[in-house]
PDB file of N, CA and C in Angstrom:
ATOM      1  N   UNK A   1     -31.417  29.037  40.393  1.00  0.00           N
ATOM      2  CA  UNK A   1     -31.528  27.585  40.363  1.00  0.00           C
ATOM      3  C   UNK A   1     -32.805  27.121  41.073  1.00  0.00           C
ATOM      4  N   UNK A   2     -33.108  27.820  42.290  1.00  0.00           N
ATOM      5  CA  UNK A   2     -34.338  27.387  42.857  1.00  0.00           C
ATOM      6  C   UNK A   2     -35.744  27.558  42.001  1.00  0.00           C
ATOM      7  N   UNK A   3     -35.663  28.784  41.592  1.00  0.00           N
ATOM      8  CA  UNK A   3     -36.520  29.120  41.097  1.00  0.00           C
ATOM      9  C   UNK A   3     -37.483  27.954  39.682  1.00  0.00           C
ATOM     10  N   UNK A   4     -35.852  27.510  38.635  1.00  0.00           N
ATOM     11  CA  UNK A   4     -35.979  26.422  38.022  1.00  0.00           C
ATOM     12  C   UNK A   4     -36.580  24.870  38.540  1.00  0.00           C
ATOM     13  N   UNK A   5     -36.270  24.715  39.818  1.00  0.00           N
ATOM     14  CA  UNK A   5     -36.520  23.282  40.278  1.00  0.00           C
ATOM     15  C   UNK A   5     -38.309  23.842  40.544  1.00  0.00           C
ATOM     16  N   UNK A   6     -37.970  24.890  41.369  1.00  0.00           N
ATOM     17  CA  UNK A   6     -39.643  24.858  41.840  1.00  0.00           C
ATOM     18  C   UNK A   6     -40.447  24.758  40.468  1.00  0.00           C
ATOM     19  N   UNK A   7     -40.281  25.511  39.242  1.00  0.00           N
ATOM     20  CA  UNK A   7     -41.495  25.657  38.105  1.00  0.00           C
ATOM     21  C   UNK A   7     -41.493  23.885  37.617  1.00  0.00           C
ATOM     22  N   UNK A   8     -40.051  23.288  37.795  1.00  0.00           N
ATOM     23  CA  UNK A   8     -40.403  21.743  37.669  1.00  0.00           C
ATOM     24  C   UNK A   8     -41.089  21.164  38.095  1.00  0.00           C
ATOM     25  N   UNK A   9     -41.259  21.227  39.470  1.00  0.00           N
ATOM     26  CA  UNK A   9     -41.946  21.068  40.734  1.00  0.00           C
ATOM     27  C   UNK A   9     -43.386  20.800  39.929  1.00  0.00           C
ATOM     28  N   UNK A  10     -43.652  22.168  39.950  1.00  0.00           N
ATOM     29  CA  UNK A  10     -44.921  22.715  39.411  1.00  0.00           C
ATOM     30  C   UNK A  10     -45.380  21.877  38.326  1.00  0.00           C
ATOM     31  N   UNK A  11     -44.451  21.274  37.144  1.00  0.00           N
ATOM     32  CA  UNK A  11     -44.927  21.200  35.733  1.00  0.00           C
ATOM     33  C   UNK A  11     -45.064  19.650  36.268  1.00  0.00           C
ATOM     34  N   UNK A  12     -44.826  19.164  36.973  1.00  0.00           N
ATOM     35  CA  UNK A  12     -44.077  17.621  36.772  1.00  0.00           C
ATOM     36  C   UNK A  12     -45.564  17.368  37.253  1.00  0.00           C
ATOM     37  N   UNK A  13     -46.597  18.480  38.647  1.00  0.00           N
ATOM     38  CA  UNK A  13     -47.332  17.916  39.305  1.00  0.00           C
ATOM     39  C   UNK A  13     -48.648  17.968  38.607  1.00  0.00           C
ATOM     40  N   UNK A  14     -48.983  19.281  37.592  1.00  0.00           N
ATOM     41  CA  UNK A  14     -49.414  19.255  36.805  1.00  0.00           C
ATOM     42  C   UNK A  14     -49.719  18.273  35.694  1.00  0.00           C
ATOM     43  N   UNK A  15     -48.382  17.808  35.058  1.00  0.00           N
ATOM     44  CA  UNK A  15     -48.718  16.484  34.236  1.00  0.00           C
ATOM     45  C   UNK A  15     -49.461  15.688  34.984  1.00  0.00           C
ATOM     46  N   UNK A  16     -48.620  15.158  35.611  1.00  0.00           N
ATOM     47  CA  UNK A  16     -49.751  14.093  36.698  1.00  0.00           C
ATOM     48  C   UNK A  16     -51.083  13.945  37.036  1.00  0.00           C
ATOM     49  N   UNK A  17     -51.316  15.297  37.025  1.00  0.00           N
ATOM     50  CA  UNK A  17     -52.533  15.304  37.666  1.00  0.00           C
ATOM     51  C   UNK A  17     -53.579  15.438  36.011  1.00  0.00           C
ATOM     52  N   UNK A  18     -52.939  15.660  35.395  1.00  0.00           N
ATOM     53  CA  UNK A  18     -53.903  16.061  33.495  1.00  0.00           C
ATOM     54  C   UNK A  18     -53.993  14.541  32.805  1.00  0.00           C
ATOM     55  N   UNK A  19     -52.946  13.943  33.474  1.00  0.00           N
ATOM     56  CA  UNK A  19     -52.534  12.628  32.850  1.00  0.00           C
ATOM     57  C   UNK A  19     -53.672  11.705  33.665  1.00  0.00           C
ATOM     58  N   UNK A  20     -53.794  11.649  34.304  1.00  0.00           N
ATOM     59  CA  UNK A  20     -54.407  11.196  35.365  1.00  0.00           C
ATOM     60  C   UNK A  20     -55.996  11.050  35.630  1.00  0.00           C
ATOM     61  N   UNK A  21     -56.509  12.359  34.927  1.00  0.00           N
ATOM     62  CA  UNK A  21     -57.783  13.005  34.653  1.00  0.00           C
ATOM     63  C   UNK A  21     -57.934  12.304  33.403  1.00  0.00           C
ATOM     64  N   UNK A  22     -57.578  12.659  32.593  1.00  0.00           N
ATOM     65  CA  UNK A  22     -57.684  12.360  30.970  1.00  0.00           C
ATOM     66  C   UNK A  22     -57.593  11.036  30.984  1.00  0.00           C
ATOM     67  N   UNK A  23     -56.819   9.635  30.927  1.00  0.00           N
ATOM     68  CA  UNK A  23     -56.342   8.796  30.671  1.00  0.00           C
ATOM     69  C   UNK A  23     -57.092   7.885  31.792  1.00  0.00           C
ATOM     70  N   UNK A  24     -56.935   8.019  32.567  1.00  0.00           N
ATOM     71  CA  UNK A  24     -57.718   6.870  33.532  1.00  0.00           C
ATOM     72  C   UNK A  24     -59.421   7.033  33.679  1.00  0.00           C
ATOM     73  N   UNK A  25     -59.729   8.252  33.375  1.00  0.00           N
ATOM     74  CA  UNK A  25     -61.648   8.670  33.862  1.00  0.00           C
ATOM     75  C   UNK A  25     -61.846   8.034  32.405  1.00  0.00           C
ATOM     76  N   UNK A  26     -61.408   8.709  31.363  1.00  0.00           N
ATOM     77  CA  UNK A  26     -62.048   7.439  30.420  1.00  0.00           C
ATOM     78  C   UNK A  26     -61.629   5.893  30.100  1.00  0.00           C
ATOM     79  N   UNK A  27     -60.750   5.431  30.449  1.00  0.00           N
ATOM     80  CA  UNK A  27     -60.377   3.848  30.655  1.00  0.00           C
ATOM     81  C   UNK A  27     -61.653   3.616  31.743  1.00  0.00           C
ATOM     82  N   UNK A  28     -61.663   4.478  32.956  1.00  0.00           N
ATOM     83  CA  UNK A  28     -62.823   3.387  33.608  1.00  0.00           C
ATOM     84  C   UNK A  28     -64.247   3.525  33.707  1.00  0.00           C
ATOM     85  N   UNK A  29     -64.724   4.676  32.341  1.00  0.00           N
ATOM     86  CA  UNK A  29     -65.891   5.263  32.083  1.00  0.00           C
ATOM     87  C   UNK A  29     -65.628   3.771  30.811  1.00  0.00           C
ATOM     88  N   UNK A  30     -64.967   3.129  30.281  1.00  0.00           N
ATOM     89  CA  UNK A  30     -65.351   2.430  29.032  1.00  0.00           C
ATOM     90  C   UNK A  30     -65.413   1.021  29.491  1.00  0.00           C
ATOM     91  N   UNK A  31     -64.596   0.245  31.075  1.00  0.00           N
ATOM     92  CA  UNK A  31     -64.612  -0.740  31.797  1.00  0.00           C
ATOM     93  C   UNK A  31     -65.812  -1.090  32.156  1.00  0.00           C
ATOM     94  N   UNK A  32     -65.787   0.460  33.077  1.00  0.00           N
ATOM     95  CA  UNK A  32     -66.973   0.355  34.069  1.00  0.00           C
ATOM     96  C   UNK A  32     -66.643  -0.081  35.133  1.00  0.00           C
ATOM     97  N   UNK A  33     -65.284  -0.219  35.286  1.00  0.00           N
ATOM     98  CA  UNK A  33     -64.794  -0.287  36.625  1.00  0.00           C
ATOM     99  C   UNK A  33     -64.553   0.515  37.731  1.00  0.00           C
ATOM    100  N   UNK A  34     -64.601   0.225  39.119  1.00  0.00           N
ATOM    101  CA  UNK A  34     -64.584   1.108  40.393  1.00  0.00           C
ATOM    102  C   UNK A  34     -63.127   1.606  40.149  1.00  0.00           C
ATOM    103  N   UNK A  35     -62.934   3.072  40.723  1.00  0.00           N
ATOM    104  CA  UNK A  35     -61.324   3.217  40.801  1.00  0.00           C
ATOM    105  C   UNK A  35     -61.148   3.011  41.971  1.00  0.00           C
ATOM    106  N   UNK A  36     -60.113   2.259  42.306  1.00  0.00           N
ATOM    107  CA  UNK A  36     -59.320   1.815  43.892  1.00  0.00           C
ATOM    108  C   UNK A  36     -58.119   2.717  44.104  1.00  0.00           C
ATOM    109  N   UNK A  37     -57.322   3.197  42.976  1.00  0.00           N
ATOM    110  CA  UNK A  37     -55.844   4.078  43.306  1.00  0.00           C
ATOM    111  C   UNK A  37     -55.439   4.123  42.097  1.00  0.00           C
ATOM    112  N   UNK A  38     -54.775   5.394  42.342  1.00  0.00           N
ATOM    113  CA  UNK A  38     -54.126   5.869  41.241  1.00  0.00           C
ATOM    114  C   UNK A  38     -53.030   5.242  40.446  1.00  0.00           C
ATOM    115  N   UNK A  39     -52.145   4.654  39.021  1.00  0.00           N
ATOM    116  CA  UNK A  39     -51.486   3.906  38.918  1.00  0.00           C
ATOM    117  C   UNK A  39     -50.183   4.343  40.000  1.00  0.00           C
ATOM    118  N   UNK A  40     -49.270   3.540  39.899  1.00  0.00           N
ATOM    119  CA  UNK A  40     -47.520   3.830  40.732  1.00  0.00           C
ATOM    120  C   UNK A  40     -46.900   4.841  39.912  1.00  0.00           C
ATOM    121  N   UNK A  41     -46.999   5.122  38.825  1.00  0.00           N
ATOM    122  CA  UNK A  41     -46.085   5.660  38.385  1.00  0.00           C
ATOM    123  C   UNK A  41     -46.659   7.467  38.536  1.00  0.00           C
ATOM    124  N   UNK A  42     -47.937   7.153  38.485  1.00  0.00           N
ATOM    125  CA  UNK A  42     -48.760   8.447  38.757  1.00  0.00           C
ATOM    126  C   UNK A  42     -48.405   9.390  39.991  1.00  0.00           C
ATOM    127  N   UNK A  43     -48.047   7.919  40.972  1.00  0.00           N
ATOM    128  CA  UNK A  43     -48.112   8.605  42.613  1.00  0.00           C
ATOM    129  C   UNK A  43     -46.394   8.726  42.791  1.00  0.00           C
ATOM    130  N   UNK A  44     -45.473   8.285  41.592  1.00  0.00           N
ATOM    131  CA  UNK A  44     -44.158   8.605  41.833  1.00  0.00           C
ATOM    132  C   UNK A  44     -44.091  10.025  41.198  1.00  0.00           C
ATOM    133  N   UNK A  45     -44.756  10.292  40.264  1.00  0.00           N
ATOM    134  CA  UNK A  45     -44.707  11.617  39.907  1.00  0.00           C
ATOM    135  C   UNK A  45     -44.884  12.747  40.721  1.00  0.00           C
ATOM    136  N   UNK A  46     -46.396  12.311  41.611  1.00  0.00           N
ATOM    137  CA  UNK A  46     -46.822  13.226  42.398  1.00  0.00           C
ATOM    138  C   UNK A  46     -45.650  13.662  43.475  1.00  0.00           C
ATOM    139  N   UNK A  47     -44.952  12.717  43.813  1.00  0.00           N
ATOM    140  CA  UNK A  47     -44.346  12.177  45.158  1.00  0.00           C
ATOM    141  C   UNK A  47     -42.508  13.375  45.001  1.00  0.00           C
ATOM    142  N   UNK A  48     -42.478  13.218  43.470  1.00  0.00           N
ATOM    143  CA  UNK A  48     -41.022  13.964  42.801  1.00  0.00           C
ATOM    144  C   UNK A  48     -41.513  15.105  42.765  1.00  0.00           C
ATOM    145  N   UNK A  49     -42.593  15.023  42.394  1.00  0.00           N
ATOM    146  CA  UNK A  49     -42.945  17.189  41.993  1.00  0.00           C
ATOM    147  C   UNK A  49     -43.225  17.710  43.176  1.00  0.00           C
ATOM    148  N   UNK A  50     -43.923  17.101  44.358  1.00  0.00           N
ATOM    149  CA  UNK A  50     -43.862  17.615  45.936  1.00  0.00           C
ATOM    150  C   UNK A  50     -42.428  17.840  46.006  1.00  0.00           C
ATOM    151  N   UNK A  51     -41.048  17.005  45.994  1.00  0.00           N
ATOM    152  CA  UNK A  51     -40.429  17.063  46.583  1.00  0.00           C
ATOM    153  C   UNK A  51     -39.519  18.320  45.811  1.00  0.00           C
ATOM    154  N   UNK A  52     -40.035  18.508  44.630  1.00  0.00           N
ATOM    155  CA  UNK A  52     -39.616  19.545  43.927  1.00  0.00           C
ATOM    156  C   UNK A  52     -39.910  21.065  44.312  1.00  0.00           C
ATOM    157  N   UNK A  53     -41.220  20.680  44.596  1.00  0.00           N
ATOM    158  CA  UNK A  53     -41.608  22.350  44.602  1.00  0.00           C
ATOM    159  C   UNK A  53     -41.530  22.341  45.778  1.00  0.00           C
ATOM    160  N   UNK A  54     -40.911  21.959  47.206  1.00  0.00           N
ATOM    161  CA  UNK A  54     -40.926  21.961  48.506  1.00  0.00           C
ATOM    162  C   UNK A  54     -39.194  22.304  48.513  1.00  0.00           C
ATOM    163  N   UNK A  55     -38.435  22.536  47.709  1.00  0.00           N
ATOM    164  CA  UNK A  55     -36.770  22.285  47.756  1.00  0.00           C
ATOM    165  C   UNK A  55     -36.743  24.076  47.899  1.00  0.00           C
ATOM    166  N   UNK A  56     -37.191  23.870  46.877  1.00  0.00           N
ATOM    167  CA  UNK A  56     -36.642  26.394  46.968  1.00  0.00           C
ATOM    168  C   UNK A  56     -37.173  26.729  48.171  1.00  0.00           C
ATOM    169  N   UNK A  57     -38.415  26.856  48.571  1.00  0.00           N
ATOM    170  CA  UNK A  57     -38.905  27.458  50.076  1.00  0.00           C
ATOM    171  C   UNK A  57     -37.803  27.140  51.140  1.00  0.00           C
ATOM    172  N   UNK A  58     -37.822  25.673  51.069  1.00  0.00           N
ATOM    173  CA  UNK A  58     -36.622  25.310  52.207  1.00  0.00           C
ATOM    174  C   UNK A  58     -35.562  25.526  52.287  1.00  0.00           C
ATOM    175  N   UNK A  59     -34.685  25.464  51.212  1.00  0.00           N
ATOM    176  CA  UNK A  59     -33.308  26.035  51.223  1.00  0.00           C
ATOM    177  C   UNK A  59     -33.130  27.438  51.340  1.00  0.00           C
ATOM    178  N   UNK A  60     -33.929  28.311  51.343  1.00  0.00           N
ATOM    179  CA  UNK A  60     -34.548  29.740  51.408  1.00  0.00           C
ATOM    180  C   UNK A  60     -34.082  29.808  52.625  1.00  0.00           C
ATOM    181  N   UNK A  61     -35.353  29.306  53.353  1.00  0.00           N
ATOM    182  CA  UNK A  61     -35.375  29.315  54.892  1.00  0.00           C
ATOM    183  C   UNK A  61     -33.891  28.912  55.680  1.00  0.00           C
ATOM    184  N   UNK A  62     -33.549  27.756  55.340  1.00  0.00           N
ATOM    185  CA  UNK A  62     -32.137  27.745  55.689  1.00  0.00           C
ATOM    186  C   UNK A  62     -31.304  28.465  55.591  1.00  0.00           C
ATOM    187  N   UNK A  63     -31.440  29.387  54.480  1.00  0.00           N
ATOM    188  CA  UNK A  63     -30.456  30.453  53.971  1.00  0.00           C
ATOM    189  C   UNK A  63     -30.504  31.494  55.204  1.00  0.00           C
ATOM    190  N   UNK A  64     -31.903  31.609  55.025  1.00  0.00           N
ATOM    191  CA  UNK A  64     -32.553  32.752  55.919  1.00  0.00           C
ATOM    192  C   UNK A  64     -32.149  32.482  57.840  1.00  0.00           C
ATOM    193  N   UNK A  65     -32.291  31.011  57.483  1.00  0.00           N
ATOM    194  CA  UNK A  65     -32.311  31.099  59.250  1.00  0.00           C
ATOM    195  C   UNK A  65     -30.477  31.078  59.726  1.00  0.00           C
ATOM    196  N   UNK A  66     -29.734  30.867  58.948  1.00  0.00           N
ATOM    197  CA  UNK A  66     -28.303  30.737  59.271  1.00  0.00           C
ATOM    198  C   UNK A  66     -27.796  31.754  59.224  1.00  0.00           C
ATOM    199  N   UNK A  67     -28.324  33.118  59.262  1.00  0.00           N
ATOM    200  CA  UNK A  67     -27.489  34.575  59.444  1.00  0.00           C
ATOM    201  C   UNK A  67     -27.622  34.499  60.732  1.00  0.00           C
TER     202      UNK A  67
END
């Protein structure tokens, strides 16, 4: 099960970050506008796939530290 959440982890932070590259550098290469921040929904992604790929290590460790 861990193993599954972490590659989510992984894929979710990935999108984000391709989505992010692709979709906004040319919106503000065609504006010509300054970028100030990334959209919200961008940084909720980022924010779920941290908390994703941070869940297996830790429950590990817990596993590990409670013998």
């Amino acid at each position: 099960m861990g193993f599954v959440v972490g590659v989510s982890g992984v894929l979710i932070l990935s999108y984000a970050a391709y989505w992010t590259i692709g979709q906004y550098r040319g919106f503000w290469e065609i504006t010509e506008e300054e970028f100030s921040r990334p959209p919200m929904n961008v940084v909720l992604e980022l924010i779920i796939g941290l908390a994703l790929c941070m869940w297996p290590p830790l429950t590990f460790l817990v596993k590990l530290l409670s013998r």
